[in-house]
N, C-alpha and C. Protein backbone atom coordinates (compact mmCIF):
# COMPACT_ATOMS: atom_id res chain seq x y z
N UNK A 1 191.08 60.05 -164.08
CA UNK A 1 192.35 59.33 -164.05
C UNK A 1 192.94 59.33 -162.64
N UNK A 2 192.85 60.42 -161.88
CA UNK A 2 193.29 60.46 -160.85
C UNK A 2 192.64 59.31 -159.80
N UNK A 3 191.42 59.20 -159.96
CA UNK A 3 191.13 58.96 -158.67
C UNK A 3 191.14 56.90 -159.01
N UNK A 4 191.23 56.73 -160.48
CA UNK A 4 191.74 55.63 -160.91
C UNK A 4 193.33 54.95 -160.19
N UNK A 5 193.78 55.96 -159.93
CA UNK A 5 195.44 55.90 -159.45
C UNK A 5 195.12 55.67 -157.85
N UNK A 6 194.17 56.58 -157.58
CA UNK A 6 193.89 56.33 -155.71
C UNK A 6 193.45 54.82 -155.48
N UNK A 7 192.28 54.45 -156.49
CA UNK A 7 191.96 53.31 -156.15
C UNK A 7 192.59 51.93 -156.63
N UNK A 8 193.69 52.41 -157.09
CA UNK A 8 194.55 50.72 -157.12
C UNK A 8 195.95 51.65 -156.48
N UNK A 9 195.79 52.46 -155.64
CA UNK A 9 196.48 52.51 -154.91
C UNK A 9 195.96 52.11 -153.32
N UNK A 10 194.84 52.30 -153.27
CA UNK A 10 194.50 51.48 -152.09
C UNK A 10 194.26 50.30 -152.14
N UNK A 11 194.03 49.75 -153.16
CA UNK A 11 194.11 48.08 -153.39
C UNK A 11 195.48 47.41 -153.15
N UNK A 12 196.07 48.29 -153.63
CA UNK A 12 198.31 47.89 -153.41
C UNK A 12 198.43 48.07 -151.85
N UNK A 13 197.98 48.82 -151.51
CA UNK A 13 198.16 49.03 -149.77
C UNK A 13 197.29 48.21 -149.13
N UNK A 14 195.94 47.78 -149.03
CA UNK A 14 195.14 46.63 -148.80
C UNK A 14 195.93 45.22 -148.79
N UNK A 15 196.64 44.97 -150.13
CA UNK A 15 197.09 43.58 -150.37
C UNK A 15 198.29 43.31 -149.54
N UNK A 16 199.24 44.40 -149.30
CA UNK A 16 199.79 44.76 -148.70
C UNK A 16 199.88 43.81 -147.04
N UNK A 17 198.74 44.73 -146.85
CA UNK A 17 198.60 44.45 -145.15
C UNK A 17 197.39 43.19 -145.00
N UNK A 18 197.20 42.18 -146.25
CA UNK A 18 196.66 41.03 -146.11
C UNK A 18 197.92 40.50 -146.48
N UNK A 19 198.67 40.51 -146.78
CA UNK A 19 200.01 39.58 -146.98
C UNK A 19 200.41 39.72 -146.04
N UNK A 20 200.69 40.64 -145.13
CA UNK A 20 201.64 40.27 -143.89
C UNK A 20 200.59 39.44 -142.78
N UNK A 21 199.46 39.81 -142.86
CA UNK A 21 198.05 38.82 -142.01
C UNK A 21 198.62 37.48 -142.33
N UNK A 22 198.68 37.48 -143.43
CA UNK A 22 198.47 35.94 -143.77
C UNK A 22 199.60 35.05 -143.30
N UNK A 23 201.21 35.84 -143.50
CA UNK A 23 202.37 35.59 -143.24
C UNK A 23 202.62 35.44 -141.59
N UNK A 24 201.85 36.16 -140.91
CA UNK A 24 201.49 35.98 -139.27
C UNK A 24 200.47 34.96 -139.02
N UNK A 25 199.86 34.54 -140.02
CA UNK A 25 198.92 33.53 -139.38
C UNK A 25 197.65 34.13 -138.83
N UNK A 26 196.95 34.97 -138.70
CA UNK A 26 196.35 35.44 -138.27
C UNK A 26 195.02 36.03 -139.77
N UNK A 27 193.78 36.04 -139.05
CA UNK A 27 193.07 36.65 -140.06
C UNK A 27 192.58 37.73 -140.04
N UNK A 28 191.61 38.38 -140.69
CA UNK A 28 191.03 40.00 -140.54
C UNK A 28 189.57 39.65 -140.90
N UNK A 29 188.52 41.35 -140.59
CA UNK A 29 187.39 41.23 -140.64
C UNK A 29 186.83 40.76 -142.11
N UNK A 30 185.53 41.02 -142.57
CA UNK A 30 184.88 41.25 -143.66
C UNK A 30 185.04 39.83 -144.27
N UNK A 31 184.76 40.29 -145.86
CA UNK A 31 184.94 39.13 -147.01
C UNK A 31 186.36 38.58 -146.87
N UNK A 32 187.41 39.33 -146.77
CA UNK A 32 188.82 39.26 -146.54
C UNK A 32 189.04 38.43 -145.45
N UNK A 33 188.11 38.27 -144.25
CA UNK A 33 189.29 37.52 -143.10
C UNK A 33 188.02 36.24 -143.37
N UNK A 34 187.03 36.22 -144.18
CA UNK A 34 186.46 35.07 -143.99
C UNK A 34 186.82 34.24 -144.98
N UNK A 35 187.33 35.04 -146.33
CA UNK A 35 188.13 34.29 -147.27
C UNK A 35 189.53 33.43 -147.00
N UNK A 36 190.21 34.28 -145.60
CA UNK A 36 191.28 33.81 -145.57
C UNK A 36 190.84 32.40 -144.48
N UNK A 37 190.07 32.42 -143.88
CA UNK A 37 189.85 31.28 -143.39
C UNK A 37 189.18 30.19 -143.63
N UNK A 38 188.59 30.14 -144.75
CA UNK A 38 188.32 29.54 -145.96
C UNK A 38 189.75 28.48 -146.22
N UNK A 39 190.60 29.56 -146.90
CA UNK A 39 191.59 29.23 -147.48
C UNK A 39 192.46 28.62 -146.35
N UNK A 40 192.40 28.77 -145.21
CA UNK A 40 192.89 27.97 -144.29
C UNK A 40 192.75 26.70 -144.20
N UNK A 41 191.29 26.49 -143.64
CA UNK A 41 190.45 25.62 -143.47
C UNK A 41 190.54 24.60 -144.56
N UNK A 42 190.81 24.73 -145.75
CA UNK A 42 190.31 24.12 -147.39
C UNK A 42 191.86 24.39 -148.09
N UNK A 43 192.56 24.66 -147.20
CA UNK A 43 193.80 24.92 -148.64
C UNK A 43 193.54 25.11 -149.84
N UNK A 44 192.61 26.00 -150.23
CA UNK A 44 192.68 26.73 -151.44
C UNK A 44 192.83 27.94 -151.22
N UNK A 45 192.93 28.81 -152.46
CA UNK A 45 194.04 29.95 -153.14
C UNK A 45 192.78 31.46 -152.14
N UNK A 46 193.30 32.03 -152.10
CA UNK A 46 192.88 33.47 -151.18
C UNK A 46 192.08 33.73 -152.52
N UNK A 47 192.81 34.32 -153.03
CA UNK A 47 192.16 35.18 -154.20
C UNK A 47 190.69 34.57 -154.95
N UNK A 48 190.67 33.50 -155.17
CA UNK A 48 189.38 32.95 -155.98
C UNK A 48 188.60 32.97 -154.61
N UNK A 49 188.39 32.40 -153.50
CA UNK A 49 187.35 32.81 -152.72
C UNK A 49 187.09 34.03 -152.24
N UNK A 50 187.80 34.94 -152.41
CA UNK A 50 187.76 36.36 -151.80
C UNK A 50 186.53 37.00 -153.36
N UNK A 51 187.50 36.67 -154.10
CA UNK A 51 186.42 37.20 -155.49
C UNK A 51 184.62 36.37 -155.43
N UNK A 52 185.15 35.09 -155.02
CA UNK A 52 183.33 34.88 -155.27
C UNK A 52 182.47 34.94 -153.86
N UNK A 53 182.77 35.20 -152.47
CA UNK A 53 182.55 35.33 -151.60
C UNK A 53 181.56 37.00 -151.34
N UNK A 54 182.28 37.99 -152.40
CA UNK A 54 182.25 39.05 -152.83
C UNK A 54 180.52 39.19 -153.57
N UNK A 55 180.36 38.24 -154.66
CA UNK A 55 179.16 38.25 -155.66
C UNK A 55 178.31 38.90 -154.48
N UNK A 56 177.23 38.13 -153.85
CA UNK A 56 176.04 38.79 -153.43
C UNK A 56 176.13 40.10 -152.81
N UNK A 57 177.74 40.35 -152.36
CA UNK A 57 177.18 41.90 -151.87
C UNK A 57 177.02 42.85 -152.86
N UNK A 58 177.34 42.61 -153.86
CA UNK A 58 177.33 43.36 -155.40
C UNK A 58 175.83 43.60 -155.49
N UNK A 59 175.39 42.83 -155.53
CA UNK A 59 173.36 42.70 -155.64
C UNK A 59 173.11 43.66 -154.84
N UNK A 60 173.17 43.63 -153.73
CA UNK A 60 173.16 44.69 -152.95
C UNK A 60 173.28 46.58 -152.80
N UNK A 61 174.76 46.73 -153.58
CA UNK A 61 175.49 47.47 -154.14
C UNK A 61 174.58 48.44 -154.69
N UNK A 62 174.15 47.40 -155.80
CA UNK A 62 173.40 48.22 -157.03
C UNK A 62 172.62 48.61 -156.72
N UNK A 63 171.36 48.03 -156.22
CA UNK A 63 170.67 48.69 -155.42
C UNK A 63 170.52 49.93 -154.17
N UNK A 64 171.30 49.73 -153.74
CA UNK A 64 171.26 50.95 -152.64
C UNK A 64 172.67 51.90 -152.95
N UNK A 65 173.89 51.48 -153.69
CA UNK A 65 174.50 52.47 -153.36
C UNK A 65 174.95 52.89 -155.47
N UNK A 66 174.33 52.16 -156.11
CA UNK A 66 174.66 52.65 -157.26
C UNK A 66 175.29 51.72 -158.35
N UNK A 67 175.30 52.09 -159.75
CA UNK A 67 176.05 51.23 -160.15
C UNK A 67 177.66 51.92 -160.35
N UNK A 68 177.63 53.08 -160.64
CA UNK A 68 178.97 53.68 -160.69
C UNK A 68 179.80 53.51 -159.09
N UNK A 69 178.99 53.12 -158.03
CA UNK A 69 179.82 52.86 -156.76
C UNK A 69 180.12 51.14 -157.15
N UNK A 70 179.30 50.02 -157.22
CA UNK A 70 179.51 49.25 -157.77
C UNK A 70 180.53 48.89 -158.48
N UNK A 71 180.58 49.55 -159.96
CA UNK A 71 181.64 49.03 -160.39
C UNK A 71 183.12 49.16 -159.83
N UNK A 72 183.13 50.65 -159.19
CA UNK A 72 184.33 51.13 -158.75
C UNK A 72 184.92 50.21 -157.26
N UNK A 73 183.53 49.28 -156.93
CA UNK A 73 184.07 48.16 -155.96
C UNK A 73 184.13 46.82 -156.69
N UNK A 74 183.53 46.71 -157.75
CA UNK A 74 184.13 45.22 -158.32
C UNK A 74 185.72 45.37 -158.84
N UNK A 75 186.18 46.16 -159.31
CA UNK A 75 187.41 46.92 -159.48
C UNK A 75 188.22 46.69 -158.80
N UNK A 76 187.72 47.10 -157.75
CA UNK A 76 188.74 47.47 -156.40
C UNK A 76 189.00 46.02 -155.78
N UNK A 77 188.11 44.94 -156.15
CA UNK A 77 188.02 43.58 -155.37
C UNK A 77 188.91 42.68 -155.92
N UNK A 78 188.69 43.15 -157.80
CA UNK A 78 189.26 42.37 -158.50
C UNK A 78 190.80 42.73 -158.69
N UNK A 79 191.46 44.53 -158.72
CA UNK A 79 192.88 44.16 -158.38
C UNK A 79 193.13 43.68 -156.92
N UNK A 80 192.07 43.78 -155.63
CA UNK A 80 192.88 43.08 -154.91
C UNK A 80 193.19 41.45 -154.99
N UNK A 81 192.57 41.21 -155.63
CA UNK A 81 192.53 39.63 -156.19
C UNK A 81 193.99 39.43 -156.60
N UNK A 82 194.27 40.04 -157.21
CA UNK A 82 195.41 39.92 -157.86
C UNK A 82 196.47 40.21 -157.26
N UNK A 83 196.50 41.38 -156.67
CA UNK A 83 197.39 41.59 -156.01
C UNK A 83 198.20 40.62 -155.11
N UNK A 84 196.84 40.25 -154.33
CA UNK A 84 197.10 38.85 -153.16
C UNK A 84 197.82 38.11 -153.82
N UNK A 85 197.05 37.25 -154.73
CA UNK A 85 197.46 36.25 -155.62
C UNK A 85 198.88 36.13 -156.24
N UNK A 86 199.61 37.35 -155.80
CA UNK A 86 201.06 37.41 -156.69
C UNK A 86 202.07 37.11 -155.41
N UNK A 87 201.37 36.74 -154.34
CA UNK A 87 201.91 36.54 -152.89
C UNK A 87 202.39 34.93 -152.94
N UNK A 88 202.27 33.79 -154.13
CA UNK A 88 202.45 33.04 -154.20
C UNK A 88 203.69 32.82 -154.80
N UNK A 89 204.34 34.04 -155.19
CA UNK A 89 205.61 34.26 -156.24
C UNK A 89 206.49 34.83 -155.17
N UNK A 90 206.04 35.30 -153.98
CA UNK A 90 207.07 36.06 -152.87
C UNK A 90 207.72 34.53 -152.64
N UNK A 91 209.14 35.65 -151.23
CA UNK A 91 210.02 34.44 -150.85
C UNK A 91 209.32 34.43 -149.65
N UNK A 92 209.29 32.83 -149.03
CA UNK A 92 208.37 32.33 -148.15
C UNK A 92 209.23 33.19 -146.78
N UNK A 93 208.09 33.75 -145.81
CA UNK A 93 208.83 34.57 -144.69
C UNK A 93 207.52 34.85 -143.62
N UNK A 94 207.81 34.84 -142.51
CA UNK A 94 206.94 34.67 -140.91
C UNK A 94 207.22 35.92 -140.54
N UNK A 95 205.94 36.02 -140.06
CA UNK A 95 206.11 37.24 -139.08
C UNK A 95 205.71 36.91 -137.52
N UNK A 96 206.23 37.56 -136.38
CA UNK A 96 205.56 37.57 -135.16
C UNK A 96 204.25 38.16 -134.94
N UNK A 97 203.89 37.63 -134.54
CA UNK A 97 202.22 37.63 -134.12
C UNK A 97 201.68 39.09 -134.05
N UNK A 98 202.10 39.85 -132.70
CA UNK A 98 201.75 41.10 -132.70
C UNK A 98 202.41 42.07 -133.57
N UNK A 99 203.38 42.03 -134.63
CA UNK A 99 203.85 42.86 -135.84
C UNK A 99 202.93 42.42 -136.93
N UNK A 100 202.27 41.57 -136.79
CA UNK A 100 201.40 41.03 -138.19
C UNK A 100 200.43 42.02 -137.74
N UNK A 101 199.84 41.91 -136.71
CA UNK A 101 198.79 41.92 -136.15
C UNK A 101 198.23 43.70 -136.53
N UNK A 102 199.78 44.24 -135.85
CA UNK A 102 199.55 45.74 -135.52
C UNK A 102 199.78 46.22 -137.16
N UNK A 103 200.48 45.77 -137.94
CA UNK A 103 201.45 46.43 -139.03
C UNK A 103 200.54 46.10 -140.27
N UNK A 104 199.92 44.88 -140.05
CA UNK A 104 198.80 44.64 -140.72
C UNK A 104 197.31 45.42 -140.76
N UNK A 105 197.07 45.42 -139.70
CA UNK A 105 195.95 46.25 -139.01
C UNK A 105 196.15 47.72 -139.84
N UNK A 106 196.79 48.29 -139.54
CA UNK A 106 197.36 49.30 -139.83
C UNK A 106 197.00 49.83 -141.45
N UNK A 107 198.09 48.90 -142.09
CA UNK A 107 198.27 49.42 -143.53
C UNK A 107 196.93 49.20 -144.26
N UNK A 108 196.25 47.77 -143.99
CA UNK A 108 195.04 47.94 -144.25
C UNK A 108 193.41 48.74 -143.77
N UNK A 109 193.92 49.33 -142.78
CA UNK A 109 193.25 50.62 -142.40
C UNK A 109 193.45 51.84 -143.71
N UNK A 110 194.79 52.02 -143.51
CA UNK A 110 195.24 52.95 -144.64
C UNK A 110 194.54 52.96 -145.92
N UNK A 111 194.75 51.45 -146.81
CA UNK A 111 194.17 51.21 -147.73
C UNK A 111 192.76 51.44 -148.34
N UNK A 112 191.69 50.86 -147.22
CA UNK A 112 190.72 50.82 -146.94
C UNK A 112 190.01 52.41 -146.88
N UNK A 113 190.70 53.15 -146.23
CA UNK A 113 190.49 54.79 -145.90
C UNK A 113 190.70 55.38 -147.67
N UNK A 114 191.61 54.76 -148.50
CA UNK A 114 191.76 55.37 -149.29
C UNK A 114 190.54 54.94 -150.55
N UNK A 115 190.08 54.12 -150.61
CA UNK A 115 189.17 53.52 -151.46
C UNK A 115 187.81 54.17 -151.00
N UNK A 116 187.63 54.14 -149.41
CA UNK A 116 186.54 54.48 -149.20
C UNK A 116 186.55 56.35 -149.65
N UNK A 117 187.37 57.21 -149.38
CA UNK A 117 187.73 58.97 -150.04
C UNK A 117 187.58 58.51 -151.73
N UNK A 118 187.58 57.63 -152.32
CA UNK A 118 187.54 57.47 -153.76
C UNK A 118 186.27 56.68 -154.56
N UNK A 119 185.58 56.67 -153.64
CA UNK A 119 183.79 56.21 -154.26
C UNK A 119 183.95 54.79 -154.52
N UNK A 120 184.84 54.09 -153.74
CA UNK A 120 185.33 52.49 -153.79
C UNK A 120 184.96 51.43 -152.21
N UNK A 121 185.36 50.43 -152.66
CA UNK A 121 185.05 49.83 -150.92
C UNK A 121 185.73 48.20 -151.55
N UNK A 122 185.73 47.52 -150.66
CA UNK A 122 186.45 46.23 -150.99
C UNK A 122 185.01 45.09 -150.44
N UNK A 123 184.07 45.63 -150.85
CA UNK A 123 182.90 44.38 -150.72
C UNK A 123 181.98 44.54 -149.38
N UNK A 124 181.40 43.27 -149.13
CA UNK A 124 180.83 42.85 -147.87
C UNK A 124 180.69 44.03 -146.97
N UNK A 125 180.93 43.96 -146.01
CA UNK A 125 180.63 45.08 -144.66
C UNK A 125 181.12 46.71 -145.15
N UNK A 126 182.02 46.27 -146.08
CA UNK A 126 182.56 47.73 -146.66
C UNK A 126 181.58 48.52 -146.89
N UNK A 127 180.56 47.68 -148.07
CA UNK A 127 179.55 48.37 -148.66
C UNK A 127 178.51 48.98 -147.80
N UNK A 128 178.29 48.10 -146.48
CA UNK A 128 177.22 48.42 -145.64
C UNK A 128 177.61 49.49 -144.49
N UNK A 129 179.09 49.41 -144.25
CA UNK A 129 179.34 50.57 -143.53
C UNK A 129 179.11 52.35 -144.33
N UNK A 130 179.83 52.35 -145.27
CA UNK A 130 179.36 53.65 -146.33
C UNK A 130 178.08 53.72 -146.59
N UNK A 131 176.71 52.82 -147.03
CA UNK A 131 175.61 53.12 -146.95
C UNK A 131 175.02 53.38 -145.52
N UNK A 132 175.68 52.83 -144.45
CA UNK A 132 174.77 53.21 -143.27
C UNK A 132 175.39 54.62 -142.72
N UNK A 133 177.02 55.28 -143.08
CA UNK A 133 177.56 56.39 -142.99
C UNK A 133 176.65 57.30 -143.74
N UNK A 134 176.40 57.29 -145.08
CA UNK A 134 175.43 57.61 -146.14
C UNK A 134 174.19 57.98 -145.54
N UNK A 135 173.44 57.01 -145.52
CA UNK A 135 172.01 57.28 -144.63
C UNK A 135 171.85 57.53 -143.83
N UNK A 136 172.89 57.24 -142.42
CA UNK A 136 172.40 57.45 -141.22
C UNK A 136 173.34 57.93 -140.79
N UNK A 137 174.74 58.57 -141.05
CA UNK A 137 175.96 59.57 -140.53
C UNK A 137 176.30 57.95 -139.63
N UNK A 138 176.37 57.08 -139.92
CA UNK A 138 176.94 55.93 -138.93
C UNK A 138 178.56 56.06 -138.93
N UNK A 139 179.35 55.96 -137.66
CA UNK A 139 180.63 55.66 -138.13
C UNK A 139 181.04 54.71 -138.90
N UNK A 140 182.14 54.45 -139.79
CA UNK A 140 181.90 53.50 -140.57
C UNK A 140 182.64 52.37 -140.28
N UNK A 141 184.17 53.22 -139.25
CA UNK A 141 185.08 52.25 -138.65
C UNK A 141 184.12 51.55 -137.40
N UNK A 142 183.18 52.00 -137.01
CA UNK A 142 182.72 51.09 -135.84
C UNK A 142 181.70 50.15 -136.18
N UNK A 143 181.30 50.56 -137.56
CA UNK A 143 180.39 49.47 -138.18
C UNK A 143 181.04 48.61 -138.92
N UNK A 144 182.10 48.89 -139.46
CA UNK A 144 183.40 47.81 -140.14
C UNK A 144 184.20 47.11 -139.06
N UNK A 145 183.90 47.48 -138.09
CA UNK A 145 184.52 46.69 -137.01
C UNK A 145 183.74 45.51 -136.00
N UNK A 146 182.15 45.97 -135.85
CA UNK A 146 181.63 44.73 -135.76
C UNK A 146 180.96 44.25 -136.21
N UNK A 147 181.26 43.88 -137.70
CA UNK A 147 181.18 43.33 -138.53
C UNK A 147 182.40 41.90 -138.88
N UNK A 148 183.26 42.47 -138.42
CA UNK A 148 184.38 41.89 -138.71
C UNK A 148 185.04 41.39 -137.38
N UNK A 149 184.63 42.12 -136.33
CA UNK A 149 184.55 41.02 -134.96
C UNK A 149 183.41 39.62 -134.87
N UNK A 150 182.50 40.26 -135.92
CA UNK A 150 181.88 38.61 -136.09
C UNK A 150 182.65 37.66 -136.84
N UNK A 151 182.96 37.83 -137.68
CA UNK A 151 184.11 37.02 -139.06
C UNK A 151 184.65 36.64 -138.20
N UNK A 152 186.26 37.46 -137.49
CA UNK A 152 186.84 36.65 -136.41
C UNK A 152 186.13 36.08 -135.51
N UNK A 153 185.31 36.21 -135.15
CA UNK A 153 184.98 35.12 -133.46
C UNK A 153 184.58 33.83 -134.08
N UNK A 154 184.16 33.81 -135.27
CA UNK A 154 183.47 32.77 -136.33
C UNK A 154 184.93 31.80 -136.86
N UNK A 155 186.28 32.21 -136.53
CA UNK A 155 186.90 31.62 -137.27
C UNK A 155 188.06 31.50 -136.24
N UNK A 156 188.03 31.93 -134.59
CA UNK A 156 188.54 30.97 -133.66
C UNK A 156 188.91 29.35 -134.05
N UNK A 157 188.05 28.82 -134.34
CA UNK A 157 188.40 27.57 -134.19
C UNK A 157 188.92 26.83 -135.47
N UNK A 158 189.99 27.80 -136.40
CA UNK A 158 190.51 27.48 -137.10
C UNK A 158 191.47 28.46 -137.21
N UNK A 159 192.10 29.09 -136.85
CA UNK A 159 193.23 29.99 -136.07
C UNK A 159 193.31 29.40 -134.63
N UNK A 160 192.67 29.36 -134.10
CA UNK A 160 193.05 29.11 -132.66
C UNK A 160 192.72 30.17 -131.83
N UNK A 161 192.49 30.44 -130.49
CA UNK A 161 192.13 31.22 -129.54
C UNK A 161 193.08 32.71 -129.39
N UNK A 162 194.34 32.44 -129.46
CA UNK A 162 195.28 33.12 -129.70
C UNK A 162 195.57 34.11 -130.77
N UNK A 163 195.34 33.44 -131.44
CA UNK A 163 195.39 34.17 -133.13
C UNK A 163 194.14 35.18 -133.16
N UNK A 164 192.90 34.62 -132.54
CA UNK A 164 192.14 34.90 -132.99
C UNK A 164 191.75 36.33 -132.05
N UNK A 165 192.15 36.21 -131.15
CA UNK A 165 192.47 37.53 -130.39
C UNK A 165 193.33 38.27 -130.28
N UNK A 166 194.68 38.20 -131.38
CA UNK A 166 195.63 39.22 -132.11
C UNK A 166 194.76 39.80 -133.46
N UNK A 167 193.88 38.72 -133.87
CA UNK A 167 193.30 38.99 -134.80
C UNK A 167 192.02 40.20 -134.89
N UNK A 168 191.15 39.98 -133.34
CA UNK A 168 190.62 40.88 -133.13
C UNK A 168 191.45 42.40 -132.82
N UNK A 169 192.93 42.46 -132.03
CA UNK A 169 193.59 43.34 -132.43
C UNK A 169 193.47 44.51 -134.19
N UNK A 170 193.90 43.29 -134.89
CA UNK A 170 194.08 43.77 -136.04
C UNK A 170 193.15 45.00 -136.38
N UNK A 171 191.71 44.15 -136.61
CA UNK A 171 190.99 44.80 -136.77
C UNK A 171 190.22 45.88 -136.30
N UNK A 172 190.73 46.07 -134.88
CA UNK A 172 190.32 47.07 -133.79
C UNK A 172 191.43 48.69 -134.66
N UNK A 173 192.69 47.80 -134.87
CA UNK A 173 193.66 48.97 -135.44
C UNK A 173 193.06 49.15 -136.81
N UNK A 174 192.65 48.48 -137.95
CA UNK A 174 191.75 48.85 -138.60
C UNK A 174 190.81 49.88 -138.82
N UNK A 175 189.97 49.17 -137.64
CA UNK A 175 188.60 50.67 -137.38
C UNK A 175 189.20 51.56 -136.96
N UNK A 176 190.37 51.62 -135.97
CA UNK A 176 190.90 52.85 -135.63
C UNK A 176 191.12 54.13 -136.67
N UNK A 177 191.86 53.61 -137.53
CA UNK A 177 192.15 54.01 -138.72
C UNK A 177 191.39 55.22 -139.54
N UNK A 178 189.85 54.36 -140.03
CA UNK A 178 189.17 54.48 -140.63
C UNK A 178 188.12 55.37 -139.90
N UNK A 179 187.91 55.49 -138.77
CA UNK A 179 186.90 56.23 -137.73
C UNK A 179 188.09 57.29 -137.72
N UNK A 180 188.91 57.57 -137.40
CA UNK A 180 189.91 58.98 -137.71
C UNK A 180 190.03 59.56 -139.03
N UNK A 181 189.36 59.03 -140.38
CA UNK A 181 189.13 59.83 -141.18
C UNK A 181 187.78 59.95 -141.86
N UNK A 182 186.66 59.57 -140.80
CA UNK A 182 185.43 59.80 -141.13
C UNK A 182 184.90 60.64 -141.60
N UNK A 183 184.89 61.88 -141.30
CA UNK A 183 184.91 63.49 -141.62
C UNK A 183 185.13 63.18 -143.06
N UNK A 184 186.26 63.12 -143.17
CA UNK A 184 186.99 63.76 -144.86
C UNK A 184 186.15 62.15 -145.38
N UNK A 185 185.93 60.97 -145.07
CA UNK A 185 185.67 59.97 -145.99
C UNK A 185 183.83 61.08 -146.52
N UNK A 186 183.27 60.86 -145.34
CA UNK A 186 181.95 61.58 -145.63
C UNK A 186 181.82 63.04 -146.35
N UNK A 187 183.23 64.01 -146.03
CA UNK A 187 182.97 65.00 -146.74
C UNK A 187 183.31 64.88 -148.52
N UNK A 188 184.59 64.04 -148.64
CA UNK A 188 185.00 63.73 -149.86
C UNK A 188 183.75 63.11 -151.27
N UNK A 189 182.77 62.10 -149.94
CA UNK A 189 181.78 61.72 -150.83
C UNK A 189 180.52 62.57 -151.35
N UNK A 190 180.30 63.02 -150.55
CA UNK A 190 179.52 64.37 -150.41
C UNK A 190 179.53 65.92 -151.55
N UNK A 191 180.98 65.54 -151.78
CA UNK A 191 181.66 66.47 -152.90
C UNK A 191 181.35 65.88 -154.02
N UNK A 192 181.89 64.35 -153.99
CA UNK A 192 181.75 63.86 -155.44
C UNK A 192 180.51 64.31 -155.90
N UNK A 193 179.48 63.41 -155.17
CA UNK A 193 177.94 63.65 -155.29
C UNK A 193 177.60 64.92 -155.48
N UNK A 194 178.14 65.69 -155.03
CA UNK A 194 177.66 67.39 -155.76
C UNK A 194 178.13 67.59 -157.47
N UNK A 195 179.44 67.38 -157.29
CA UNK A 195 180.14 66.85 -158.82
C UNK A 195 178.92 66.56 -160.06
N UNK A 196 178.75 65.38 -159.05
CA UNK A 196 178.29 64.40 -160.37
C UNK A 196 176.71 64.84 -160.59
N UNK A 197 176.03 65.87 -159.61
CA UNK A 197 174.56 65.89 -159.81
C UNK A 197 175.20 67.34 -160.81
N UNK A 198 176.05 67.81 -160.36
CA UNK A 198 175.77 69.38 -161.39
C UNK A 198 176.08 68.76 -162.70
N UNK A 199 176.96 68.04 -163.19
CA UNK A 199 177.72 67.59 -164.75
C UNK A 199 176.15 66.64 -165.05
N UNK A 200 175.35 66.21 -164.40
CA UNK A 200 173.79 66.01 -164.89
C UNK A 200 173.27 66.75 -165.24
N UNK A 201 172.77 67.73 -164.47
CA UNK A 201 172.39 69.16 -164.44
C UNK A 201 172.18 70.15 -164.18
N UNK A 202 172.97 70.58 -165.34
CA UNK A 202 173.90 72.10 -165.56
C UNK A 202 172.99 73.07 -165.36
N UNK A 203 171.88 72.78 -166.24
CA UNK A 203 171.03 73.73 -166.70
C UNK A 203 170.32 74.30 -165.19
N UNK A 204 170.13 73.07 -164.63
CA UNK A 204 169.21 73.11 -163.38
C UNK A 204 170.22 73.69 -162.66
N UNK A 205 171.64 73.47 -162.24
CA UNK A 205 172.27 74.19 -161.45
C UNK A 205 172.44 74.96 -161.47
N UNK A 206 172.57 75.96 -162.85
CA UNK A 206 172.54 77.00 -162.85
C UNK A 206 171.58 78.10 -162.88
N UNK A 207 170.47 77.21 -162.99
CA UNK A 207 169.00 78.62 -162.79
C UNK A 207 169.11 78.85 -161.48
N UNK A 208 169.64 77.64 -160.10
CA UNK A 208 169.76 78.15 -159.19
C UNK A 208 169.94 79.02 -158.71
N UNK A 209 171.02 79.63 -159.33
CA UNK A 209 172.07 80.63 -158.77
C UNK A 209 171.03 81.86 -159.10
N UNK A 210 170.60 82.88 -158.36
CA UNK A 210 170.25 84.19 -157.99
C UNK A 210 170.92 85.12 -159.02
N UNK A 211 170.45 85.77 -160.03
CA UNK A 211 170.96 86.74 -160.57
C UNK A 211 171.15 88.12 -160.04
């Protein structure tokens, strides 16, 4: 239950700091800043392209990082879906460029940090930064970051030059974020995974132990 509460609590803090992105004009890395420029580009709704933009990294997912990590990221994709999506019911309001930029950056760092400590991820590069942290001790903020400096440089020319280099901001404060709680993201997972192999087996864990 608890860690149910963490992860739509980092989805509430995620949506969060894509609403004020969006309200600045500006986009972010991953499935998220390519959805939003989508939705730029096409004037359609954030939320339905963010959700199907999402599908193939799921394939992925299952394969290398599980299905119980899996679901706990289709989850995590689908309240942010929603979440966003209720951004159409706010009162219409602008932000300045570098407060989107930084304040945005930011909270969705936060968010992001918290899903990833809770066996969650919000899709695309998410998934591939924790499996390459996983396999190869990779940082995950520096692999979520150019990842998502590709997304932005890809979507210059529908933001504009300007944007699109507050935008690379964003996401620099992002990885910042997330590379300052690498340690605890990797040790937290590390725990689970001990968790979940002993409640498999008991029997086996416990002949371990040296009488």
């Amino acid at each position: 239950m608890r860690k149910s509460i963490n992860i739509f609590l980092g989805c509430l803090v995620t949506s969060i700091g894509v609403i004020l992105l969006k309200h600045a004009n500006i986009v972010t890395g991953g499935t998220a800043g390519l959805s939003l420029s989508v939705a730029y580009l096409f004037n359609l709704p954030f939320a339905v392209i963010f959700f199907l933009v999402n599908i193939p990294f799921y394939i992925f997912s299952v394969f290398r990082m599980g299905w119980k990590f899996t679901l706990n990221t289709v989850v995590s994709v689908s309240i942010l879906t929603l979440l966003t999506g209720m951004d159409q019911w706010l009162p219409h309001f602008s932000l300045p460029i570098w407060i989107g930029a930084m304040l945005g950056g930011l909270i969705i760092g936060i968010g992001v940090t918290i899903l990833f400590m809770n066996g969650a991820s919000l899709g695309g590069a998410n998934i591939l930064a924790l499996y390459l942290q996983k396999r190869f001790q990779f940082n995950p903020g520096k692999i979520n970051f150019l990842f998502d400096a590709i997304v932005v440089l890809s979507s210059i020319y529908v933001v504009g030059l300007l944007r699109g280099l507050f935008s690379i901001l964003s996401i620099a404060v992002t990885a910042q974020v997330i590379s300052y709680y690498k340690n605890d993201i990797a040790n937290r997972n590390k725990a689970a995974e001990r968790k979940e192999t002993f409640s498999i087996h008991p029997a086996k864990s416990h002949a371990a132990v040296p009488r």
